[in-house]
C-alpha atoms as a PDB file:
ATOM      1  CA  UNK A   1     131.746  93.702 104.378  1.00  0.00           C
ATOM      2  CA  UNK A   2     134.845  94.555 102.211  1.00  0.00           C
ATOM      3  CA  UNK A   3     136.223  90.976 100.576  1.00  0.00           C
ATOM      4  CA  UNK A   4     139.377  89.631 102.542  1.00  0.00           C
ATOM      5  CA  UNK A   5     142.090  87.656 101.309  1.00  0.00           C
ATOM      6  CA  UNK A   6     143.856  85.542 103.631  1.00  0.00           C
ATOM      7  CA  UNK A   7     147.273  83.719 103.720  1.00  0.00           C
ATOM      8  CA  UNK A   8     147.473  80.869 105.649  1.00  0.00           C
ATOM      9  CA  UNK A   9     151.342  79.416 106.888  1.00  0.00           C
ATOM     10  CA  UNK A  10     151.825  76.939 108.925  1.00  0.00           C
ATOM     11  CA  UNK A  11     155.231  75.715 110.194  1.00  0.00           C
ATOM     12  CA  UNK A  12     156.514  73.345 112.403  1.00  0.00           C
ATOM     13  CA  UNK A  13     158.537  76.617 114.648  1.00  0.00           C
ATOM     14  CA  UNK A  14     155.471  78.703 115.557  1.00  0.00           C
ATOM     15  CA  UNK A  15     152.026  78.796 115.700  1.00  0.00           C
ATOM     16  CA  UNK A  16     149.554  78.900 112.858  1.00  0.00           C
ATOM     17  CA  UNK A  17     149.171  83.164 111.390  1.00  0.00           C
ATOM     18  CA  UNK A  18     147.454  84.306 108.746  1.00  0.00           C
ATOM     19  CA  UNK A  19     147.995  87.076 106.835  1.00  0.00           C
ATOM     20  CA  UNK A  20     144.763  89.389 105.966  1.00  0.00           C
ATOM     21  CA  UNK A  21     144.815  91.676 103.133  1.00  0.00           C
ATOM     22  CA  UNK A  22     141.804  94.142 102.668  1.00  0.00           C
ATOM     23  CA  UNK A  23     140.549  93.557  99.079  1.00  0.00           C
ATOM     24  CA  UNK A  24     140.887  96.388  96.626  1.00  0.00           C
ATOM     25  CA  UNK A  25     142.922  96.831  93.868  1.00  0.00           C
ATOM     26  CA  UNK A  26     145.505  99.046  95.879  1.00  0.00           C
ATOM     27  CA  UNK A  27     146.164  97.345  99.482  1.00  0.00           C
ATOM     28  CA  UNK A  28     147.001 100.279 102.094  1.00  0.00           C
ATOM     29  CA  UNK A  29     148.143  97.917 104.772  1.00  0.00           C
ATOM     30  CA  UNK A  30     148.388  94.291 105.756  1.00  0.00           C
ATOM     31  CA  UNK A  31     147.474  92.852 109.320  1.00  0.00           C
ATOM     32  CA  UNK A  32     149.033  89.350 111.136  1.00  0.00           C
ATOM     33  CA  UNK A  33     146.348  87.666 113.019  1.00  0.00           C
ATOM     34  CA  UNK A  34     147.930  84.601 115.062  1.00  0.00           C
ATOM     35  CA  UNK A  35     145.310  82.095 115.167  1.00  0.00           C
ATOM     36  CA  UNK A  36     146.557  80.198 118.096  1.00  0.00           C
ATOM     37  CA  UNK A  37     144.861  83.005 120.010  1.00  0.00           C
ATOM     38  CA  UNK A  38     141.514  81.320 119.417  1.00  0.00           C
ATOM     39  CA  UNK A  39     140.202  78.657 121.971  1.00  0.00           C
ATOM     40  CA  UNK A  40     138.975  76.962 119.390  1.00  0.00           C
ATOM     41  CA  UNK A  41     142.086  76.259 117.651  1.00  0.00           C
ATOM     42  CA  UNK A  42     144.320  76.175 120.837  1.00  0.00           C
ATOM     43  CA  UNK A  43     141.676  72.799 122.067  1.00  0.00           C
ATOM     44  CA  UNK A  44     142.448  71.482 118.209  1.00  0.00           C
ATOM     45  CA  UNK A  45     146.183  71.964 118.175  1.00  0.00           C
ATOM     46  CA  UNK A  46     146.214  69.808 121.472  1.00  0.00           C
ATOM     47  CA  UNK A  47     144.062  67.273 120.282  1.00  0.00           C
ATOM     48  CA  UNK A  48     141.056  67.907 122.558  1.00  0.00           C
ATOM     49  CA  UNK A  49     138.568  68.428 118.918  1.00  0.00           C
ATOM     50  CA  UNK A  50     138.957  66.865 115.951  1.00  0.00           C
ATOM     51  CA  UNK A  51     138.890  68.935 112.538  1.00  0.00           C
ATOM     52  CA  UNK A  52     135.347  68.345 112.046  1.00  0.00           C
ATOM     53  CA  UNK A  53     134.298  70.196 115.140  1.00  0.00           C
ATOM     54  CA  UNK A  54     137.035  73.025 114.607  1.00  0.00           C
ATOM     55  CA  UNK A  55     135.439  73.558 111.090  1.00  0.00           C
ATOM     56  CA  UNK A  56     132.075  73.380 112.901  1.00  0.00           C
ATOM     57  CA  UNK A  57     132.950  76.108 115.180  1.00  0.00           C
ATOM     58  CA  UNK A  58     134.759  78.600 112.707  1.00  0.00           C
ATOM     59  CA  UNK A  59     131.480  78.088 110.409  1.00  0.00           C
ATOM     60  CA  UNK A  60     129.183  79.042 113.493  1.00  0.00           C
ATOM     61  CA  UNK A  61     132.091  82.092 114.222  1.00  0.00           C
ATOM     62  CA  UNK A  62     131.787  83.220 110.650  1.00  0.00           C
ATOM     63  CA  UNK A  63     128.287  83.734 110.456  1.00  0.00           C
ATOM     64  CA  UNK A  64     128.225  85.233 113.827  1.00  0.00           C
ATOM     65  CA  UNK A  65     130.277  87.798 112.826  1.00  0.00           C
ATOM     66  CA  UNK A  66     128.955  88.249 109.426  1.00  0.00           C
ATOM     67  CA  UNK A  67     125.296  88.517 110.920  1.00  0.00           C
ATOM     68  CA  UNK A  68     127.386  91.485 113.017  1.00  0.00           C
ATOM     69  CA  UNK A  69     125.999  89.878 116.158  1.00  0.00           C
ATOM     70  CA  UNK A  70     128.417  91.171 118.779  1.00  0.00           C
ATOM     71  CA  UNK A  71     128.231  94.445 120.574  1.00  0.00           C
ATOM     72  CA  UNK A  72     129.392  97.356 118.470  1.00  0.00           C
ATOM     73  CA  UNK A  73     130.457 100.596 119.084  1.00  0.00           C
ATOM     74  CA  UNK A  74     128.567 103.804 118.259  1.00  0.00           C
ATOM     75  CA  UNK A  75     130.908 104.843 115.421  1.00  0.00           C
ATOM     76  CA  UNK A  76     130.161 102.489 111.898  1.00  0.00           C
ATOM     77  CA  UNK A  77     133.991 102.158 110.442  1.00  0.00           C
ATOM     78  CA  UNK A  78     132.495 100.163 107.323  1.00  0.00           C
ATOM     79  CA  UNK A  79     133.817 101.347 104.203  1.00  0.00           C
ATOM     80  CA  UNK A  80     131.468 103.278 101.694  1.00  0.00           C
ATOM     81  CA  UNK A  81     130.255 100.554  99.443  1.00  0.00           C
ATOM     82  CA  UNK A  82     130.050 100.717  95.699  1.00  0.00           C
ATOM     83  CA  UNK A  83     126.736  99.845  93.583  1.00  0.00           C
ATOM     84  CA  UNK A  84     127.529  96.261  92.229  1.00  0.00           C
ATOM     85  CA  UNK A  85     126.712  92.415  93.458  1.00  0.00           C
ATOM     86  CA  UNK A  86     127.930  91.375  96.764  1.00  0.00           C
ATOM     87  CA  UNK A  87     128.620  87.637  96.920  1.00  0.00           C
ATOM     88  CA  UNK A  88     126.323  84.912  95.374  1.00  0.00           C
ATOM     89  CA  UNK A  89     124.324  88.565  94.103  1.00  0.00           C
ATOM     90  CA  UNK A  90     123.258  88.957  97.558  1.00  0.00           C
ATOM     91  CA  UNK A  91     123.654  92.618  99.091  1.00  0.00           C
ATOM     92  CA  UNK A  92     125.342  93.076 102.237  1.00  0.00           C
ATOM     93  CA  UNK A  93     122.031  93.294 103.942  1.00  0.00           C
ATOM     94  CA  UNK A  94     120.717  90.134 102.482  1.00  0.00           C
ATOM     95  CA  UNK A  95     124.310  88.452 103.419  1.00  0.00           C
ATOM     96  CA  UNK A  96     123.634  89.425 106.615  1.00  0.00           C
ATOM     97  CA  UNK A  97     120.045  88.441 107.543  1.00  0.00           C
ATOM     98  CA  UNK A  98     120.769  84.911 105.526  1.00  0.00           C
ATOM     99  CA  UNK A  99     123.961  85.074 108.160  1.00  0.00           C
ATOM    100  CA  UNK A 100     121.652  84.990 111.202  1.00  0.00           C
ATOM    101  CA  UNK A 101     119.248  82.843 109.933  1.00  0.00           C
ATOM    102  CA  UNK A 102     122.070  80.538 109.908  1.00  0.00           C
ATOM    103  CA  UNK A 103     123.709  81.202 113.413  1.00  0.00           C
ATOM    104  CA  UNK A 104     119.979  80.780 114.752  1.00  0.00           C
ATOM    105  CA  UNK A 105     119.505  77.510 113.018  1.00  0.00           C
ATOM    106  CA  UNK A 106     122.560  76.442 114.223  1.00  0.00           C
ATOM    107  CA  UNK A 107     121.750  77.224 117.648  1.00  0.00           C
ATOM    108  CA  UNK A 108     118.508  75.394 117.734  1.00  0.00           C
ATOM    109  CA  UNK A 109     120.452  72.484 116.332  1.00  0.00           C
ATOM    110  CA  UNK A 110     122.938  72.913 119.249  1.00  0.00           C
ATOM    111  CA  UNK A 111     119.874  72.113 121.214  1.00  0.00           C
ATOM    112  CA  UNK A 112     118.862  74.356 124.759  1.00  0.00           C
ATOM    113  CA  UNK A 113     121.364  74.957 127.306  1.00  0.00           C
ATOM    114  CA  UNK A 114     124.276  74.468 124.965  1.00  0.00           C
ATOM    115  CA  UNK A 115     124.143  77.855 123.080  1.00  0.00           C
ATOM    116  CA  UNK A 116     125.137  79.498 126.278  1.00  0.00           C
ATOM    117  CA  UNK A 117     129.051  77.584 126.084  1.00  0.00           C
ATOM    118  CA  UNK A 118     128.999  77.822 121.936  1.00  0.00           C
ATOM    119  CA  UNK A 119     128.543  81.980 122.444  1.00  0.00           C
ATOM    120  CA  UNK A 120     130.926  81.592 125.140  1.00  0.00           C
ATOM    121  CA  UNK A 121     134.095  79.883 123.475  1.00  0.00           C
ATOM    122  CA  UNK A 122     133.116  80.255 119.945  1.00  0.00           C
ATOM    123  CA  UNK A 123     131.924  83.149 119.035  1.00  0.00           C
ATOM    124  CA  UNK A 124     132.848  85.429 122.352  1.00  0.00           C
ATOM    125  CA  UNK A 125     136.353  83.906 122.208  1.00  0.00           C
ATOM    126  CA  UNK A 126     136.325  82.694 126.069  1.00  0.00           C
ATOM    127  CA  UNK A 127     138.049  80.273 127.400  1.00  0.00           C
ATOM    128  CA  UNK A 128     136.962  77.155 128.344  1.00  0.00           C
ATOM    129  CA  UNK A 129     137.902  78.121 132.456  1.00  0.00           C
ATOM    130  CA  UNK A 130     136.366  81.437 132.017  1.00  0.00           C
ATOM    131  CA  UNK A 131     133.491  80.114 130.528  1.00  0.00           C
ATOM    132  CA  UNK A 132     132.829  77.472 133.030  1.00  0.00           C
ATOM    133  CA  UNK A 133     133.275  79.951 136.197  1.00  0.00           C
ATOM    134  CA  UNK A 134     130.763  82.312 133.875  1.00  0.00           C
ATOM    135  CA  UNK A 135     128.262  79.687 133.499  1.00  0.00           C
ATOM    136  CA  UNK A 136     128.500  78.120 137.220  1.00  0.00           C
ATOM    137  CA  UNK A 137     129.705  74.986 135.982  1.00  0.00           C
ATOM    138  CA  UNK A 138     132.277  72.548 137.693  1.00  0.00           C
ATOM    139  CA  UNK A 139     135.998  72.693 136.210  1.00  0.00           C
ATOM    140  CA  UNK A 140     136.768  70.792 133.165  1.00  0.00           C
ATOM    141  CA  UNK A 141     133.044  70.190 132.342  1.00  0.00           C
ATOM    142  CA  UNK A 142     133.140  72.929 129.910  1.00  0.00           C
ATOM    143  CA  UNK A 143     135.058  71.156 126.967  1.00  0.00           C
ATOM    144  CA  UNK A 144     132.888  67.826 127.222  1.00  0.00           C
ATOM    145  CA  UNK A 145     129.683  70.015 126.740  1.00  0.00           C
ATOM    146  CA  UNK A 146     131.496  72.121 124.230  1.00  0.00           C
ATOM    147  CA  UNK A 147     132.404  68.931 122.329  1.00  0.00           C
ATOM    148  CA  UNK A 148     128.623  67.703 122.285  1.00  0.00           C
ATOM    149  CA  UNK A 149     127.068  71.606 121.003  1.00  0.00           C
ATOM    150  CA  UNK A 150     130.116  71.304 118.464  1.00  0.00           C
ATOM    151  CA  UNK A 151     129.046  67.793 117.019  1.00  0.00           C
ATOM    152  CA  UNK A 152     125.669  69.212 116.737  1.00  0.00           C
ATOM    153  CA  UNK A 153     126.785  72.332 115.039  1.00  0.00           C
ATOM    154  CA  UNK A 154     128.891  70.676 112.547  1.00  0.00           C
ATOM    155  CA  UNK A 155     125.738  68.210 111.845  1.00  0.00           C
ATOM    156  CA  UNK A 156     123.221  71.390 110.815  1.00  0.00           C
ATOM    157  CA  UNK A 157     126.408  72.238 108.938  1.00  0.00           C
ATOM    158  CA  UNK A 158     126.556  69.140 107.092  1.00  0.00           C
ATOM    159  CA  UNK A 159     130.276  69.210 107.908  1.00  0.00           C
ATOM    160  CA  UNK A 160     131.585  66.016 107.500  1.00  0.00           C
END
């Protein structure tokens, strides 16, 4: 996975971006992601999870999607990679199998029948409604189970 640089800005007008820059030593092109967009951060900004559960649930996003765990499509858009030591001297095939090993540790932690909301909202990027009416649940149970996975989470995280 090519290395990422990422501005953060937050004002008091608009909602949290962040600015992502592919690594390189020429740039081609810069791309605005609004972070607000996640559920994740939307619950936080309203006060429904505390900062320790937000970080608990971006660490379980990251290595989802460094383990490359959702559905891809037939065409690899990867960039050629160049002989040389990936991060920690771990190649990007070691990076990625330590990545799941994580995300399924984590998942264990969550404990059974809470994966299914964390895969949901966290990594799938659901929201909490759509999640419930997915899983068969009642309305508004979603973020108290979500809340429970996520304390678990950020405890096999050691998050603090």
């Amino acid at each position: 996975m090519e290395r990422q640089l990422v501005e953060r800005e937050l004002t008091s007008e608009g909602p949290r971006r962040a600015r992502v820059k592919p690594g390189g030593r020429r740039p081609a092109r810069s791309v605005t992601i609004n972070l607000a967009e996640s559920p994740l951060v939307w619950l936080h900004a309203r006060g429904h999870l505390s900062d320790r559960l937000l970080d608990a649930g971006e660490a379980l996003r990251r290595d989802y999607e460094t383990a490359q765990l959702s559905p891809s499509v037939t065409m690899r858009w990867d960039p050629v990679r160049v002989k040389g030591s990936g991060a920690g001297g771990l190649s990007p095939g070691e990076r990625q199998v330590a990545a799941r090993q994580r995300f399924d540790a984590a998942t264990r932690a969550a404990g059974r029948g809470l994966e299914d909301i964390l895969l949901r909202v966290v990594c799938a990027g659901e929201t909490l409604p759509e999640a419930e009416k997915g899983l068969g649940w009642p309305a508004r149970s979603g973020k108290l189970v979500l809340k429970i996975a996520l304390e678990r989470v950020a405890e096999f995280y050691r998050i603090t």
